[in-house]
N, C-alpha and C. Protein backbone atom coordinates (compact mmCIF):
# COMPACT_ATOMS: atom_id res chain seq x y z
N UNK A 1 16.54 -19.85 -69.22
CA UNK A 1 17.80 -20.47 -68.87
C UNK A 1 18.62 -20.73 -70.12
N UNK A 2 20.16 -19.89 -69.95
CA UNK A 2 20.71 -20.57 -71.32
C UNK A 2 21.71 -22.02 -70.62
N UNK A 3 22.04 -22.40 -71.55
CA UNK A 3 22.89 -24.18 -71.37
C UNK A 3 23.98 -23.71 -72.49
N UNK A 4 24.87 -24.23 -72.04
CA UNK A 4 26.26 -24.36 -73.42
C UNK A 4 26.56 -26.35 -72.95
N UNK A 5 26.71 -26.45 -74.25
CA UNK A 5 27.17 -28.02 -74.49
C UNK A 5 28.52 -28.02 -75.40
N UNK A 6 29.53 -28.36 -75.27
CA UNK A 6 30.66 -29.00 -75.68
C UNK A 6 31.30 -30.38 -76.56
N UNK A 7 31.94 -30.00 -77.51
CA UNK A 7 32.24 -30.59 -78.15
C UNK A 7 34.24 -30.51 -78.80
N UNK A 8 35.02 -31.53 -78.36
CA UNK A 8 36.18 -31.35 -78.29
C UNK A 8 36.63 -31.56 -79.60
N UNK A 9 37.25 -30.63 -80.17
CA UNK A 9 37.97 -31.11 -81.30
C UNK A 9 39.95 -30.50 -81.06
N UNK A 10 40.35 -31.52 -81.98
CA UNK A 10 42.09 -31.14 -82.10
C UNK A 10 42.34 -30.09 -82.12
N UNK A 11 41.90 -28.81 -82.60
CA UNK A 11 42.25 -27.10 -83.03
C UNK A 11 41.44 -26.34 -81.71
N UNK A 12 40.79 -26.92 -81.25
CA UNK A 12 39.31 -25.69 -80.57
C UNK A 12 38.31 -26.60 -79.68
N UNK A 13 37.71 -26.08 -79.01
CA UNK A 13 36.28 -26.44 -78.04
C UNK A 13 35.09 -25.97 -78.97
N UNK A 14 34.33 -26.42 -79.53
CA UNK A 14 33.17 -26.22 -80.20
C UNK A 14 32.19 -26.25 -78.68
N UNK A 15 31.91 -24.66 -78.82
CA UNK A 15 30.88 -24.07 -77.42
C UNK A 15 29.35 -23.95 -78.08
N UNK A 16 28.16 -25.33 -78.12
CA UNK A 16 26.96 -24.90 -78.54
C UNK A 16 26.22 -23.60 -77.44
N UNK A 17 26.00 -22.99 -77.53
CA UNK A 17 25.33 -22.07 -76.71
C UNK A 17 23.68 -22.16 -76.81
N UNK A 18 23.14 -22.54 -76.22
CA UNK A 18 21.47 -22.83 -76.14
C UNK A 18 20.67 -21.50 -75.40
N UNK A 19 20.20 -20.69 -76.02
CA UNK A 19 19.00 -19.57 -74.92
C UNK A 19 19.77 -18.18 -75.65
N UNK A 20 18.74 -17.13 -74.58
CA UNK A 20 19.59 -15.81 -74.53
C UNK A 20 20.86 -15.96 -73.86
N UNK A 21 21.39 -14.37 -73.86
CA UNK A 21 22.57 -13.97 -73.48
C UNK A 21 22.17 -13.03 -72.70
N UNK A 22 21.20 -12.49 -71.61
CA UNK A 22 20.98 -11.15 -71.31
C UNK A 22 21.76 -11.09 -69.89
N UNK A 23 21.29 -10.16 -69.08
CA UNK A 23 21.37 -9.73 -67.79
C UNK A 23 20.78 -10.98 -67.01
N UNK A 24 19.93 -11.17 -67.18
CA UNK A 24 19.54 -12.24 -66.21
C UNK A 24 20.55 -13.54 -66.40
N UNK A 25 21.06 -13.94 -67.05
CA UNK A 25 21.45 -15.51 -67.68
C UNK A 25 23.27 -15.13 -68.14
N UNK A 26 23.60 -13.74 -67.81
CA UNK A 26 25.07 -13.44 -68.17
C UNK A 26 26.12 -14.01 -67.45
N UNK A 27 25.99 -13.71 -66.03
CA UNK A 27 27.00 -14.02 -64.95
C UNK A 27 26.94 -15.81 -65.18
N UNK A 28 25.85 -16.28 -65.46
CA UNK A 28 26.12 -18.04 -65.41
C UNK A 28 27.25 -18.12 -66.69
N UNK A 29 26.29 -17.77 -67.86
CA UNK A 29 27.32 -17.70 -69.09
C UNK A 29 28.57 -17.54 -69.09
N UNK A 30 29.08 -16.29 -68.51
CA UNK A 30 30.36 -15.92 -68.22
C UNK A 30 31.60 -16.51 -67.16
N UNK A 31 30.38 -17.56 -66.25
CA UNK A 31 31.39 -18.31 -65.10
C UNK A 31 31.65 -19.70 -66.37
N UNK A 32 30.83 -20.27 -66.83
CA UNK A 32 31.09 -21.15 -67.81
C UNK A 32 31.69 -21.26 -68.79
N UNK A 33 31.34 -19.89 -69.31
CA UNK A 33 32.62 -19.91 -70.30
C UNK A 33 33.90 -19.62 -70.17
N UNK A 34 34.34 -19.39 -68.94
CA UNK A 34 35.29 -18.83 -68.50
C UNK A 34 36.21 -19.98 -68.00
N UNK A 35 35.71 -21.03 -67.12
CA UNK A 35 35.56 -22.16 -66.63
C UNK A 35 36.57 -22.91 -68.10
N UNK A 36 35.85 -23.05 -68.80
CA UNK A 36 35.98 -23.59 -70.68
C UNK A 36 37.65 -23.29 -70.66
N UNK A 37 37.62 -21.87 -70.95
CA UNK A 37 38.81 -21.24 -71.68
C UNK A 37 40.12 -21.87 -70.19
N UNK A 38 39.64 -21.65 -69.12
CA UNK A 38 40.85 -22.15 -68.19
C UNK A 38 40.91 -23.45 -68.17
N UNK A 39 40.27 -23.83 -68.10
CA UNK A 39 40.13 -25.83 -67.82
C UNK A 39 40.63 -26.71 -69.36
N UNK A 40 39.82 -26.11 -70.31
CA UNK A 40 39.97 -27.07 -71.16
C UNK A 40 40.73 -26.18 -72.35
N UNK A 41 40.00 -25.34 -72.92
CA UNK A 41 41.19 -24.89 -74.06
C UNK A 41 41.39 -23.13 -74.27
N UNK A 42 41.76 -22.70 -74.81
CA UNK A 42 42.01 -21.48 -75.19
C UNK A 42 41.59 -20.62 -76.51
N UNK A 43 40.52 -21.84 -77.15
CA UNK A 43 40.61 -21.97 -78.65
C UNK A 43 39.21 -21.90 -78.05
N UNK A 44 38.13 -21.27 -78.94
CA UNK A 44 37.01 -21.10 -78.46
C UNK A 44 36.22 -20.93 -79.56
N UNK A 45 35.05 -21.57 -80.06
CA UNK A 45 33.97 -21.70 -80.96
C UNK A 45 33.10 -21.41 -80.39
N UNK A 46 32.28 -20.64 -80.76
CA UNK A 46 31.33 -20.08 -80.09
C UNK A 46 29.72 -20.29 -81.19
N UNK A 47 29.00 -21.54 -80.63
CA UNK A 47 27.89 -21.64 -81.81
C UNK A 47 26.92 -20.87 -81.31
N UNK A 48 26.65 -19.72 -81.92
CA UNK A 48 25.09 -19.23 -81.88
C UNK A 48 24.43 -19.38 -82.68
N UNK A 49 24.21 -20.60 -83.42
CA UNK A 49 22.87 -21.17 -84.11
C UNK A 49 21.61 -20.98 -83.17
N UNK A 50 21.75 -20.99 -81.49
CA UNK A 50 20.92 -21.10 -80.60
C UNK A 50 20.30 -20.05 -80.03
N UNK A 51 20.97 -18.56 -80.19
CA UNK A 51 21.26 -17.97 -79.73
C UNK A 51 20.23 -16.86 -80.19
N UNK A 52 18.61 -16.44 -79.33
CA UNK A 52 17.88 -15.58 -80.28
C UNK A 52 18.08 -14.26 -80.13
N UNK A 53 19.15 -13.57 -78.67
CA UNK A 53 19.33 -12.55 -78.73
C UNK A 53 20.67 -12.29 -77.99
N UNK A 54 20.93 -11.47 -77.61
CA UNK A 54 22.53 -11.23 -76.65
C UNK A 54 22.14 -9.13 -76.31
N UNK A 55 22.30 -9.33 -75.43
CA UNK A 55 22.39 -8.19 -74.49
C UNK A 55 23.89 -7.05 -74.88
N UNK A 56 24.11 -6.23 -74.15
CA UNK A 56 24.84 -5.35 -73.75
C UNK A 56 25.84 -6.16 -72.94
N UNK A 57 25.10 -6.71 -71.84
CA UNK A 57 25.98 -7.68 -70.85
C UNK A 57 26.84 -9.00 -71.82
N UNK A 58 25.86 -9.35 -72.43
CA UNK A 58 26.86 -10.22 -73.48
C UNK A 58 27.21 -9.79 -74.33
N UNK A 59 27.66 -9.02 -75.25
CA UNK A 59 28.90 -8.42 -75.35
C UNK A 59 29.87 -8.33 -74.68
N UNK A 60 29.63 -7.74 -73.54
CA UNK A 60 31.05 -7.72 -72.68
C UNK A 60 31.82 -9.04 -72.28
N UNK A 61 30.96 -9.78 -72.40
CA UNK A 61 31.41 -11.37 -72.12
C UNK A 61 32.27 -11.77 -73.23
N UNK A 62 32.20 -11.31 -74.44
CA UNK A 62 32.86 -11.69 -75.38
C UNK A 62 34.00 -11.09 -75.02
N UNK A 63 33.78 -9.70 -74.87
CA UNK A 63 34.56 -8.93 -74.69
C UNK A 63 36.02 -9.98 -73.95
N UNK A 64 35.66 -10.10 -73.09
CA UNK A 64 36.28 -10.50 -72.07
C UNK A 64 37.12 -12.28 -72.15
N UNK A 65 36.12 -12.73 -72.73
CA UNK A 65 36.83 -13.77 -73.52
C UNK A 65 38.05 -13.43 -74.19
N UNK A 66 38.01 -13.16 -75.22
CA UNK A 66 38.85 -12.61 -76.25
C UNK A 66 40.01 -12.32 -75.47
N UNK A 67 39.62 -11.33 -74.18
CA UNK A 67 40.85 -10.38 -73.31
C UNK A 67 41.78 -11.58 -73.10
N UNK A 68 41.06 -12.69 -72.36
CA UNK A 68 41.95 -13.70 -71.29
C UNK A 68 41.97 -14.53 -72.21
N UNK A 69 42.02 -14.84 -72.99
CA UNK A 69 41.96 -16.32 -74.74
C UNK A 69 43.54 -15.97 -75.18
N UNK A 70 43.53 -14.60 -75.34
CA UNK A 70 44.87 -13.97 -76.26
C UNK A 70 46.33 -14.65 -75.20
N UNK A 71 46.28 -13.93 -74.51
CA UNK A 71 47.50 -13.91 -73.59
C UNK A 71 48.24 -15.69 -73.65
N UNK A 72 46.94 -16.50 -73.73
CA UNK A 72 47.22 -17.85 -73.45
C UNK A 72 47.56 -18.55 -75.10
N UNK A 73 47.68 -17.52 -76.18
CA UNK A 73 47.41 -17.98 -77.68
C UNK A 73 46.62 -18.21 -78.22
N UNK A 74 45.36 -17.80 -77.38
CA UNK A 74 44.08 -18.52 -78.04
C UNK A 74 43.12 -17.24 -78.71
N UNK A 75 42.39 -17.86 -78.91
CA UNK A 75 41.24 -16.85 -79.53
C UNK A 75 39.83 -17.15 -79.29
N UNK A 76 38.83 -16.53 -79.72
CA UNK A 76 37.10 -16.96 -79.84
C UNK A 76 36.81 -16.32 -80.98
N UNK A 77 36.28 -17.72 -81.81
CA UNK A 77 35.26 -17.38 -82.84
C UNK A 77 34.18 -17.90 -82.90
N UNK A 78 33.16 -16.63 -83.67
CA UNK A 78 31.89 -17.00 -83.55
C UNK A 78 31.58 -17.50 -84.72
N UNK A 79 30.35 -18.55 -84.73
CA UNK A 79 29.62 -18.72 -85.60
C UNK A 79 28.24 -18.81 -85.73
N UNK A 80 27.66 -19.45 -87.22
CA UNK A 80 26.34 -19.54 -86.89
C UNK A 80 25.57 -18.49 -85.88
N UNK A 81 26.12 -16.86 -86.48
CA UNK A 81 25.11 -15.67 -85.92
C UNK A 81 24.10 -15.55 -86.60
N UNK A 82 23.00 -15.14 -85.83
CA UNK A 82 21.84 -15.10 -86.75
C UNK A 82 22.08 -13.86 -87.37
N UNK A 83 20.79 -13.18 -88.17
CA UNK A 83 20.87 -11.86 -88.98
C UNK A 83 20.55 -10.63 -87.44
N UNK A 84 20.28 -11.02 -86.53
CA UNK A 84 19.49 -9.72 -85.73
C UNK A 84 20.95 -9.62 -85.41
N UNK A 85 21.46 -10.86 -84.47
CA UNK A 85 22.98 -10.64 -84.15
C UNK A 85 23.23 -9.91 -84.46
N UNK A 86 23.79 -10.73 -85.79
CA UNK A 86 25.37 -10.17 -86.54
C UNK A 86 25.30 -8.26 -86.66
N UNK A 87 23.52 -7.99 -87.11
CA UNK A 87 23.29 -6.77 -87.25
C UNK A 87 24.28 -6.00 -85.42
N UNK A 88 23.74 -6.50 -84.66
CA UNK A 88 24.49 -5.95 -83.09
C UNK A 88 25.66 -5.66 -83.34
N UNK A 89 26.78 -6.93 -83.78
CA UNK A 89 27.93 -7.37 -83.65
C UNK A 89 28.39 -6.40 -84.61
N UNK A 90 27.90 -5.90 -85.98
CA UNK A 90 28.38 -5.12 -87.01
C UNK A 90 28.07 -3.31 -86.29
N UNK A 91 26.98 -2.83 -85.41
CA UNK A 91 27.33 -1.81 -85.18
C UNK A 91 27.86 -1.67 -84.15
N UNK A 92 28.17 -2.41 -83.20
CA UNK A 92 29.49 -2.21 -82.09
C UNK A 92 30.74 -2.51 -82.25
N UNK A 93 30.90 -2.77 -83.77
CA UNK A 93 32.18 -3.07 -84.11
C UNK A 93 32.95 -4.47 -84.04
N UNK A 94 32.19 -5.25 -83.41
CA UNK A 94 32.82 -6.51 -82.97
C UNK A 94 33.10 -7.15 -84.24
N UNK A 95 32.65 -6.70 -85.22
CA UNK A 95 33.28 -7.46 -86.66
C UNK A 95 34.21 -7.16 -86.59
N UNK A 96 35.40 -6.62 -86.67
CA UNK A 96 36.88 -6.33 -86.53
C UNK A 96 37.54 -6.58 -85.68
N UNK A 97 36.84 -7.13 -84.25
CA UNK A 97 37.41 -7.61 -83.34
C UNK A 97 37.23 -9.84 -83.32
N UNK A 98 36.54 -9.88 -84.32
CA UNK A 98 36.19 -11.54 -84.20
C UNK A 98 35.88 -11.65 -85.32
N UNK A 99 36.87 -13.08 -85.37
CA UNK A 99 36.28 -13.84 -86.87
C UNK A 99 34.83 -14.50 -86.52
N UNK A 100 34.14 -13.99 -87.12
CA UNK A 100 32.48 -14.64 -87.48
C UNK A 100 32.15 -15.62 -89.11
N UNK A 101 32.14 -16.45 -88.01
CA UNK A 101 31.86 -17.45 -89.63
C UNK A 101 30.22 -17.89 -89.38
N UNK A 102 29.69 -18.51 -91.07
CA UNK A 102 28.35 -18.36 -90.92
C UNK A 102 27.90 -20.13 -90.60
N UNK A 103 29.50 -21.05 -90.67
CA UNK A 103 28.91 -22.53 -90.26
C UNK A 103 29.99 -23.14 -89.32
N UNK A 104 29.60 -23.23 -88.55
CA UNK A 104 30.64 -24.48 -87.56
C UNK A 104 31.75 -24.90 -88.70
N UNK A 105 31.43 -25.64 -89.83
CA UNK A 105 32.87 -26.23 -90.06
C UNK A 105 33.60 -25.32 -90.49
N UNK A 106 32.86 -23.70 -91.35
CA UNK A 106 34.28 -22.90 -91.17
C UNK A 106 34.85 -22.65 -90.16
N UNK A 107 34.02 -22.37 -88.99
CA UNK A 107 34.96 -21.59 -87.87
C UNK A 107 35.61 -22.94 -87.44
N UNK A 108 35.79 -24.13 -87.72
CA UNK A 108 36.72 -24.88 -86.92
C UNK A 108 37.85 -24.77 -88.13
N UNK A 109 37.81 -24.44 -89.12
CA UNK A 109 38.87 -24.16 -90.22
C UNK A 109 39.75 -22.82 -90.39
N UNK A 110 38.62 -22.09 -89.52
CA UNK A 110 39.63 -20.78 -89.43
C UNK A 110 41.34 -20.63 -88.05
N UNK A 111 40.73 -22.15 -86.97
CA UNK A 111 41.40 -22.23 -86.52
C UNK A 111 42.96 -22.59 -86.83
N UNK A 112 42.81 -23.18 -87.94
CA UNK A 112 44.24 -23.99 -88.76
C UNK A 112 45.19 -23.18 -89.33
């Protein structure tokens, strides 16, 4: 089971993300985070300090974030990726599509 916990700040939603990201645990992820970006902000932190793997399916979740974040002015950044991650995130390209910072207080600074 993954869990996301919240934390409000002035610039952004600091999103802790707790568990995997796979097929099994995506569609919850994706109603929640989705939930986030409409309800509360548009500005999106994304902590994967927690986070020991992410799927195919999560990717697309980012994906998809990002899609519906923009339109509203907002964005999603990640942080605190581990090394297997970031390795994912660097050959599907998602480095050029998201600022990835390596600590929470940058990515709440990249928001400014």
């Amino acid at each position: 089971m993954t869990t996301l916990s919240t934390q409000k700040y002035p610039q952004c939603l600091h999103v802790r993300i707790e568990g995997r990201i796979d097929t099994l645990t995506a569609a919850d992820v994706q109603s929640q985070l989705e939930t986030l970006l409409e309800n509360e902000s548009a500005q999106l932190l994304l902590d994967f300090s927690q986070v020991p793997y992410i799927s195919s399916t999560g990717l697309r979740i980012l994906l998809v974030l990002q899609k519906k974040a923009k339109p509203k002015g907002g964005q999603v950044i990640l942080c605190s990726v581990n090394p297997d991650i970031q390795s994912v995130l660097s050959m599907a390209g998602f480095t050029q599509l998201f600022v990835i910072t390596p600590t929470p207080e940058e990515g709440l600074a990249s928001f400014q």
